[in-house]
N, C-alpha and C. Protein backbone atom coordinates (compact mmCIF):
# COMPACT_ATOMS: atom_id res chain seq x y z
N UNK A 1 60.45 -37.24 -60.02
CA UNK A 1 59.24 -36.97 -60.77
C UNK A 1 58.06 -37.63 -60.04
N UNK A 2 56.98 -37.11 -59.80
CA UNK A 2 55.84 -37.20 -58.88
C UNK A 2 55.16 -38.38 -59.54
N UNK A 3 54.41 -39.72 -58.69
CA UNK A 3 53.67 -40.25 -59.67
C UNK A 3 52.43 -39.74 -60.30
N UNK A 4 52.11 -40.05 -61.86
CA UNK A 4 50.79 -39.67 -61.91
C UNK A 4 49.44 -39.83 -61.46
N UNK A 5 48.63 -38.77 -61.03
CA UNK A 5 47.41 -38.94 -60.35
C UNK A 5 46.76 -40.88 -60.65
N UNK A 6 46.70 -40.19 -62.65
CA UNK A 6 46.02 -42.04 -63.00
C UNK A 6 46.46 -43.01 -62.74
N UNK A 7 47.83 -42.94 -62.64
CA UNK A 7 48.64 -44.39 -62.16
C UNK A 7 48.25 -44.62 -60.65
N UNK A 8 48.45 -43.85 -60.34
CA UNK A 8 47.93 -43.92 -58.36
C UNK A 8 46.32 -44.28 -58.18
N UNK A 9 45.46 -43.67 -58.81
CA UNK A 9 44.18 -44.28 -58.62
C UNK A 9 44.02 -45.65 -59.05
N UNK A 10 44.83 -46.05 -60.20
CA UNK A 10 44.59 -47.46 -60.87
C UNK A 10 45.05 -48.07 -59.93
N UNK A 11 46.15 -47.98 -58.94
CA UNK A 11 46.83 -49.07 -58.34
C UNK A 11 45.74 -48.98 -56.87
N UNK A 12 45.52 -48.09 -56.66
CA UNK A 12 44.17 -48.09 -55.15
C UNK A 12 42.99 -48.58 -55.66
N UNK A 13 42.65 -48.65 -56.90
CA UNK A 13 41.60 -49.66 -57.26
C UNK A 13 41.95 -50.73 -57.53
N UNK A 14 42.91 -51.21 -57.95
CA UNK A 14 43.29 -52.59 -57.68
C UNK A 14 43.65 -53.35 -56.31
N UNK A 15 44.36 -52.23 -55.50
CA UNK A 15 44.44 -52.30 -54.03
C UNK A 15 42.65 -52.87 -53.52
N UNK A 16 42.17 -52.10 -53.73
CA UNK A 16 40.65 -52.27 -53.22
C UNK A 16 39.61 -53.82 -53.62
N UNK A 17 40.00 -53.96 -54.68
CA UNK A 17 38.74 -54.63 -55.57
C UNK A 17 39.06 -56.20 -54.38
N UNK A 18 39.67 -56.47 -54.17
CA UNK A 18 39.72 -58.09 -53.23
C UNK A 18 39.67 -57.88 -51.82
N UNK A 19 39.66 -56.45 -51.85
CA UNK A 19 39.63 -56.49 -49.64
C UNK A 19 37.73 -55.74 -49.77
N UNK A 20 37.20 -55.36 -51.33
CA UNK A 20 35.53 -55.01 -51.45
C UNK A 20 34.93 -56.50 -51.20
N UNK A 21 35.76 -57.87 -51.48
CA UNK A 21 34.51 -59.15 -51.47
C UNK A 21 35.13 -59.59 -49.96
N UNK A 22 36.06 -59.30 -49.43
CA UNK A 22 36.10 -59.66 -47.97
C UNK A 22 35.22 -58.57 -47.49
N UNK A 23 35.25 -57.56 -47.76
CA UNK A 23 33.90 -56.53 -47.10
C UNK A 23 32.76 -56.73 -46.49
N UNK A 24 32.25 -57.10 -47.99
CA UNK A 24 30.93 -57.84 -48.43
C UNK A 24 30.59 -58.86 -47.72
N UNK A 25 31.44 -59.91 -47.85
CA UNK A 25 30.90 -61.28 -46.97
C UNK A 25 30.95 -61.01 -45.66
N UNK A 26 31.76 -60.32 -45.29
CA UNK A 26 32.04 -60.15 -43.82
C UNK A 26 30.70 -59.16 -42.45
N UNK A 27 30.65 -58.54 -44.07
CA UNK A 27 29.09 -57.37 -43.54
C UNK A 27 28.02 -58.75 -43.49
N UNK A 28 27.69 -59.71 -44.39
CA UNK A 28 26.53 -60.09 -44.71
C UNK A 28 26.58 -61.33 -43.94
N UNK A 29 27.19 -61.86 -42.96
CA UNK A 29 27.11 -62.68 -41.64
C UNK A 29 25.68 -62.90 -41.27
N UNK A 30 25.35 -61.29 -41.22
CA UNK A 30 23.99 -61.08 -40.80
C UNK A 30 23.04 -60.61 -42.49
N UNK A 31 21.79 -60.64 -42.70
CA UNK A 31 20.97 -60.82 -43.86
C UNK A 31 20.59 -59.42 -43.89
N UNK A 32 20.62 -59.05 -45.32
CA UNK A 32 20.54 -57.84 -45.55
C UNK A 32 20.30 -56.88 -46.82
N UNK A 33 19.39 -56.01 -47.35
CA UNK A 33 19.15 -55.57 -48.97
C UNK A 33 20.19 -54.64 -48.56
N UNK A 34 20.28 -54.35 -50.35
CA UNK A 34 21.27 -54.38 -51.05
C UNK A 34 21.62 -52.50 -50.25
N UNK A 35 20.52 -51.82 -50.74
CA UNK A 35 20.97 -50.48 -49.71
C UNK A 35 21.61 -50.42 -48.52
N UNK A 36 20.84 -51.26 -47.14
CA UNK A 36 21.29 -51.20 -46.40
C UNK A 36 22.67 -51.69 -46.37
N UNK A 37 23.03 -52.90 -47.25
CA UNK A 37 24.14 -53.43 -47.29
C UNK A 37 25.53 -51.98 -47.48
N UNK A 38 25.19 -51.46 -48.63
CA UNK A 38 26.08 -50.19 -48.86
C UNK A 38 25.67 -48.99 -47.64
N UNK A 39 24.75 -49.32 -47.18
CA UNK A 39 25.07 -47.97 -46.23
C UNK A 39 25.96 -48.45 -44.78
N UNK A 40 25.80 -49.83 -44.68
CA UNK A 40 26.56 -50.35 -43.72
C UNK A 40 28.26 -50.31 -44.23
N UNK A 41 28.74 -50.60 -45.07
CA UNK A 41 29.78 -50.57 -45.47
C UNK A 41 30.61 -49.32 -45.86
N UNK A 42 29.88 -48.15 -45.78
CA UNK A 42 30.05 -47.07 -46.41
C UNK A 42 30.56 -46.54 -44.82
N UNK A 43 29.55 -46.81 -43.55
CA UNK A 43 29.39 -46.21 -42.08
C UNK A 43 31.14 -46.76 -41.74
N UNK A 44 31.40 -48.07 -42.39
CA UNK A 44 32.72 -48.56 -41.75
C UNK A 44 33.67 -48.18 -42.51
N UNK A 45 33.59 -47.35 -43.28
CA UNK A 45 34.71 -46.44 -43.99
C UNK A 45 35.06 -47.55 -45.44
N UNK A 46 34.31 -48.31 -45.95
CA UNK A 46 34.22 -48.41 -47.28
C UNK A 46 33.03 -48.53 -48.09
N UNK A 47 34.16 -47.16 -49.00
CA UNK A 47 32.60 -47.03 -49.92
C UNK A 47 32.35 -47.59 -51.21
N UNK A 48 31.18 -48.28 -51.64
CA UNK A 48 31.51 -48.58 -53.11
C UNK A 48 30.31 -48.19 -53.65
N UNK A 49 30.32 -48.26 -55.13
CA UNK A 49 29.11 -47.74 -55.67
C UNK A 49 28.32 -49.00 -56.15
N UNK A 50 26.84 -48.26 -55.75
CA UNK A 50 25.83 -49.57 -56.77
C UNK A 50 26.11 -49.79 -57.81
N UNK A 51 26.84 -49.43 -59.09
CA UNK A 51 27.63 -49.80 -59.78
C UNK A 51 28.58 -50.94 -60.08
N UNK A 52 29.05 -50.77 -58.71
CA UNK A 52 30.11 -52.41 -58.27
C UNK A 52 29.36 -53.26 -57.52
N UNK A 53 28.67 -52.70 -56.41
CA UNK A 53 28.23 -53.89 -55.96
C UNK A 53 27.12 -54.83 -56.34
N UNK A 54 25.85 -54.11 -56.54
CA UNK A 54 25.25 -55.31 -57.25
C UNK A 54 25.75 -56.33 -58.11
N UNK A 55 26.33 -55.95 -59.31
CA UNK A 55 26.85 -57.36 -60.01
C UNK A 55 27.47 -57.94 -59.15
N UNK A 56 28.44 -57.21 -58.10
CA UNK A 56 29.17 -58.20 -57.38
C UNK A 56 28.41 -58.93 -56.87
N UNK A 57 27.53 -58.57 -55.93
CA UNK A 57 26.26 -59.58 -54.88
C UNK A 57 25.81 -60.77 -56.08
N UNK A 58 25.57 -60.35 -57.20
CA UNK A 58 24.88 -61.38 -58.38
C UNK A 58 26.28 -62.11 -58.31
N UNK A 59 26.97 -62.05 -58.75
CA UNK A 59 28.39 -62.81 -58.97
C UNK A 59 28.41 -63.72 -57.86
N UNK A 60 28.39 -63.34 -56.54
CA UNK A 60 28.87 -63.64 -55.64
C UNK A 60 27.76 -65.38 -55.26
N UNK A 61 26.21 -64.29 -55.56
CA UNK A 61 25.21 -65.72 -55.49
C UNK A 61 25.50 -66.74 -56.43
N UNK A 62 25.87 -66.39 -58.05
CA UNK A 62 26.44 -67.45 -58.74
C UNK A 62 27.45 -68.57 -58.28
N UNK A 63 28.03 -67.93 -57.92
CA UNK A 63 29.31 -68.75 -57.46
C UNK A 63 28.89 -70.08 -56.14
N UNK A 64 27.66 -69.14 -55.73
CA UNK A 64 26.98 -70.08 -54.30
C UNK A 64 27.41 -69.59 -53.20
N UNK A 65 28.17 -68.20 -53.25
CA UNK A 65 28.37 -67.86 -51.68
C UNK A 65 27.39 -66.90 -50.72
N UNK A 66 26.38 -66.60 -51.53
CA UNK A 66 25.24 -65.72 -51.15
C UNK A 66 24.07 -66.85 -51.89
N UNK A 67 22.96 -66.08 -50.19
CA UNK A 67 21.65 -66.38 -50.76
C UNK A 67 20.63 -65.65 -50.85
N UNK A 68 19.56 -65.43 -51.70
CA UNK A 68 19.01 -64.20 -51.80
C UNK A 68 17.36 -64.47 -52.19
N UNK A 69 16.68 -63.76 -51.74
CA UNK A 69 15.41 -63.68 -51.98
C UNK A 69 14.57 -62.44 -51.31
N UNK A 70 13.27 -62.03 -52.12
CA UNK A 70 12.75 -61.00 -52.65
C UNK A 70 11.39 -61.26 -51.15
N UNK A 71 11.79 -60.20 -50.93
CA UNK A 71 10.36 -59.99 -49.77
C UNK A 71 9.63 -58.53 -49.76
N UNK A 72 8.79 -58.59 -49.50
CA UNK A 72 8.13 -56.91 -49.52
C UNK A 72 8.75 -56.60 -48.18
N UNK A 73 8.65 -55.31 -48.02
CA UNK A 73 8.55 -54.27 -46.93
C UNK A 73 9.10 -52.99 -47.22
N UNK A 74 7.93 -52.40 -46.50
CA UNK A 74 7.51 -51.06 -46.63
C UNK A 74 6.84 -50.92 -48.22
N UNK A 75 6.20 -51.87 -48.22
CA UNK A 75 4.77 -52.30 -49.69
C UNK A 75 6.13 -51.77 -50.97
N UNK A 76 7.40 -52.33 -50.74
CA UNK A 76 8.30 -52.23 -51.91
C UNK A 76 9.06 -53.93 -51.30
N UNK A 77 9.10 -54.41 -53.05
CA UNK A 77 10.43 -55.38 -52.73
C UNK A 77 11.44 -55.46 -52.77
N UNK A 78 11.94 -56.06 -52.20
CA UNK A 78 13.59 -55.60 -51.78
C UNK A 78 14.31 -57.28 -51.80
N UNK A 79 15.07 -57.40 -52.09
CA UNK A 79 15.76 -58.67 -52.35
C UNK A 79 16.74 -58.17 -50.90
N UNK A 80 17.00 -59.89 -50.36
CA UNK A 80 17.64 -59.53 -48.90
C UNK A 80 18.66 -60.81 -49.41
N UNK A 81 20.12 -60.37 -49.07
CA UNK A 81 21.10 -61.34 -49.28
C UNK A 81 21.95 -61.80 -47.89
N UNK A 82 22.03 -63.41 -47.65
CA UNK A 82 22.86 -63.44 -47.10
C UNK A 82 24.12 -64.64 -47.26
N UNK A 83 25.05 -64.99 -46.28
CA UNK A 83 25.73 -65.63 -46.92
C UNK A 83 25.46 -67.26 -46.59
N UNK A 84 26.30 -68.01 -47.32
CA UNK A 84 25.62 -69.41 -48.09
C UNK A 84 26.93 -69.92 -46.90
N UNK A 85 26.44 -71.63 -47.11
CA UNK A 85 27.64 -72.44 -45.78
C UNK A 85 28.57 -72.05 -46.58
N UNK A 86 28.73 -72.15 -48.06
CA UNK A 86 30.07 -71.74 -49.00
C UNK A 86 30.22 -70.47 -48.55
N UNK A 87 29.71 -69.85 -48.55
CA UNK A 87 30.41 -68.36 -48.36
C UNK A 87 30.77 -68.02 -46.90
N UNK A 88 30.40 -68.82 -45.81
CA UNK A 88 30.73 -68.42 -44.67
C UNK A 88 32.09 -69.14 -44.60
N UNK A 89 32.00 -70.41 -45.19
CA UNK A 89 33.48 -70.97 -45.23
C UNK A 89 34.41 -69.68 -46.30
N UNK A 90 33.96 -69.60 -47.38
CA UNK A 90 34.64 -69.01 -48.15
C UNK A 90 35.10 -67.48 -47.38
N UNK A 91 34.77 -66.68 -46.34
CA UNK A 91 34.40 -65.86 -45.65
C UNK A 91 35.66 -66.45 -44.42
N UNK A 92 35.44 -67.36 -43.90
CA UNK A 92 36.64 -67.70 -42.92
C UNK A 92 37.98 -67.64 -43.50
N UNK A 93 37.96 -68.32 -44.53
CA UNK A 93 39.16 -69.12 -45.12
C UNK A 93 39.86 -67.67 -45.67
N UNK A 94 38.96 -66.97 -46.15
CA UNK A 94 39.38 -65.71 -46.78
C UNK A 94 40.09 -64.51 -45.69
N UNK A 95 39.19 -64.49 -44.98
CA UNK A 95 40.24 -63.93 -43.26
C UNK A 95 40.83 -64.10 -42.89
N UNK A 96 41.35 -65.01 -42.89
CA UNK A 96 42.66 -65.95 -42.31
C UNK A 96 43.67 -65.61 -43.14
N UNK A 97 43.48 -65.68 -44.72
CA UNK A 97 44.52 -64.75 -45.60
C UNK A 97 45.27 -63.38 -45.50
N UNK A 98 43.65 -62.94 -45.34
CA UNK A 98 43.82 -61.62 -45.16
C UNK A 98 44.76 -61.51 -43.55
N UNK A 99 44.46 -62.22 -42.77
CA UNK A 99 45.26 -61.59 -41.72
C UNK A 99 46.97 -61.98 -42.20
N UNK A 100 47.03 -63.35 -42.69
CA UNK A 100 48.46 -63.87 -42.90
C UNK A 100 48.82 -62.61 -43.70
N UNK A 101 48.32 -62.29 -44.81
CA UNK A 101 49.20 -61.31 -45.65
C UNK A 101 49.41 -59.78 -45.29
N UNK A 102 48.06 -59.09 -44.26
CA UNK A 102 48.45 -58.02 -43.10
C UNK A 102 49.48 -58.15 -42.60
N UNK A 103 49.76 -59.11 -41.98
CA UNK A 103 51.12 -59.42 -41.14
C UNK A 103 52.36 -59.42 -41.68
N UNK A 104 52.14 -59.97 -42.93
CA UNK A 104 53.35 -60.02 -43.79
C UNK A 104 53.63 -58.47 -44.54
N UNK A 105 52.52 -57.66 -44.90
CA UNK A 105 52.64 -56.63 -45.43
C UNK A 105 52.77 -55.63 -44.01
N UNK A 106 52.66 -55.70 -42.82
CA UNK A 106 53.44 -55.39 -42.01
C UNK A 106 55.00 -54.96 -41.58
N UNK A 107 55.42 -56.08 -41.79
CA UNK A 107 56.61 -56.94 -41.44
C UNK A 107 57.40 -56.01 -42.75
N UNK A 108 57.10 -56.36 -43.96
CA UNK A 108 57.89 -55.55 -45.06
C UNK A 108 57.58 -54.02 -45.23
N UNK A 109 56.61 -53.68 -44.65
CA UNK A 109 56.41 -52.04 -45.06
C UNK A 109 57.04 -51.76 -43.10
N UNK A 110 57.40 -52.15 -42.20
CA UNK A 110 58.16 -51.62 -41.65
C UNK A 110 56.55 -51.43 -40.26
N UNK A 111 55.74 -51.59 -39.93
CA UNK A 111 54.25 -50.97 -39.74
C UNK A 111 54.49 -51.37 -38.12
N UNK A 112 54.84 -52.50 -38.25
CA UNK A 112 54.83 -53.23 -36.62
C UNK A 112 56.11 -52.71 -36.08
N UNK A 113 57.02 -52.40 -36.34
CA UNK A 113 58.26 -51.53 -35.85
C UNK A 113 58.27 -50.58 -35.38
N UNK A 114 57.43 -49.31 -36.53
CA UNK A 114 57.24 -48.00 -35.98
C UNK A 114 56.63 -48.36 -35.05
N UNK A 115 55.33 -49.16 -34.50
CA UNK A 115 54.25 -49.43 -33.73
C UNK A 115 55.13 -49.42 -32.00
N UNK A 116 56.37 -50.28 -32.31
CA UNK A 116 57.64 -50.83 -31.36
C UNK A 116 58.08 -49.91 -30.81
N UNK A 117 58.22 -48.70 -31.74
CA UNK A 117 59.09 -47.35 -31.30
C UNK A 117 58.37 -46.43 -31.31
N UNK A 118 56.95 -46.77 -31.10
CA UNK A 118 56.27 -45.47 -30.65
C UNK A 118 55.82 -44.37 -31.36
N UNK A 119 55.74 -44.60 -32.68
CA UNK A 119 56.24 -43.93 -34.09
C UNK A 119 54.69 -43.99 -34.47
């Protein structure tokens, strides 16, 4: 019996929602509003909606890993975010996960093998 469509989208949005704030920090190295931010992330093949991300960016400054402030240009203001010493640490420390558990989700889904055999 096939899984259902909803069950499969719920589990790729849960898949998604913790590799969207490694995204995020990882894009914002360099300082950046909030558009450009999503159109940069969107160019590298993830997309999210202003929907998610703003609160996230707000969340994210709460916490202290973003810093943000409001400048004109192009006679509109635009709030430009980037990331905080916390968030660049939080941003390392978080990569380093992400690679340990790539490797490991490697290793069990079989990924580096086929890779072995040419597959």
């Amino acid at each position: 019996m096939p899984i259902a469509a909803d069950i499969i989208e719920a589990l790729r949005l849960e898949l998604r929602r913790g590799t969207l704030i490694l995204a995020v920090l990882g894009t914002l190295r360099t300082e950046k509003y909030g558009y450009t931010l999503k159109t940069e992330l969107a160019a590298a093949g993830v997309d999210i909606d202003e929907g998610a991300l703003y609160p996230m960016l707000r969340r994210l400054e709460t916490q202290g890993l973003l810093a943000s402030e409001w400048r004109e240009e192009a006679k509109r203001q635009k709030r430009f975010y980037r990331l905080s010493d916390d968030g660049a640490a939080a941003l390392e420390f978080l990569a380093s996960e992400w690679r340990a558990m790539n490797a490991a989700l490697d290793s069990i889904l079989g990924t580096s093998a086929l890779k072995e055999r040419g597959q």
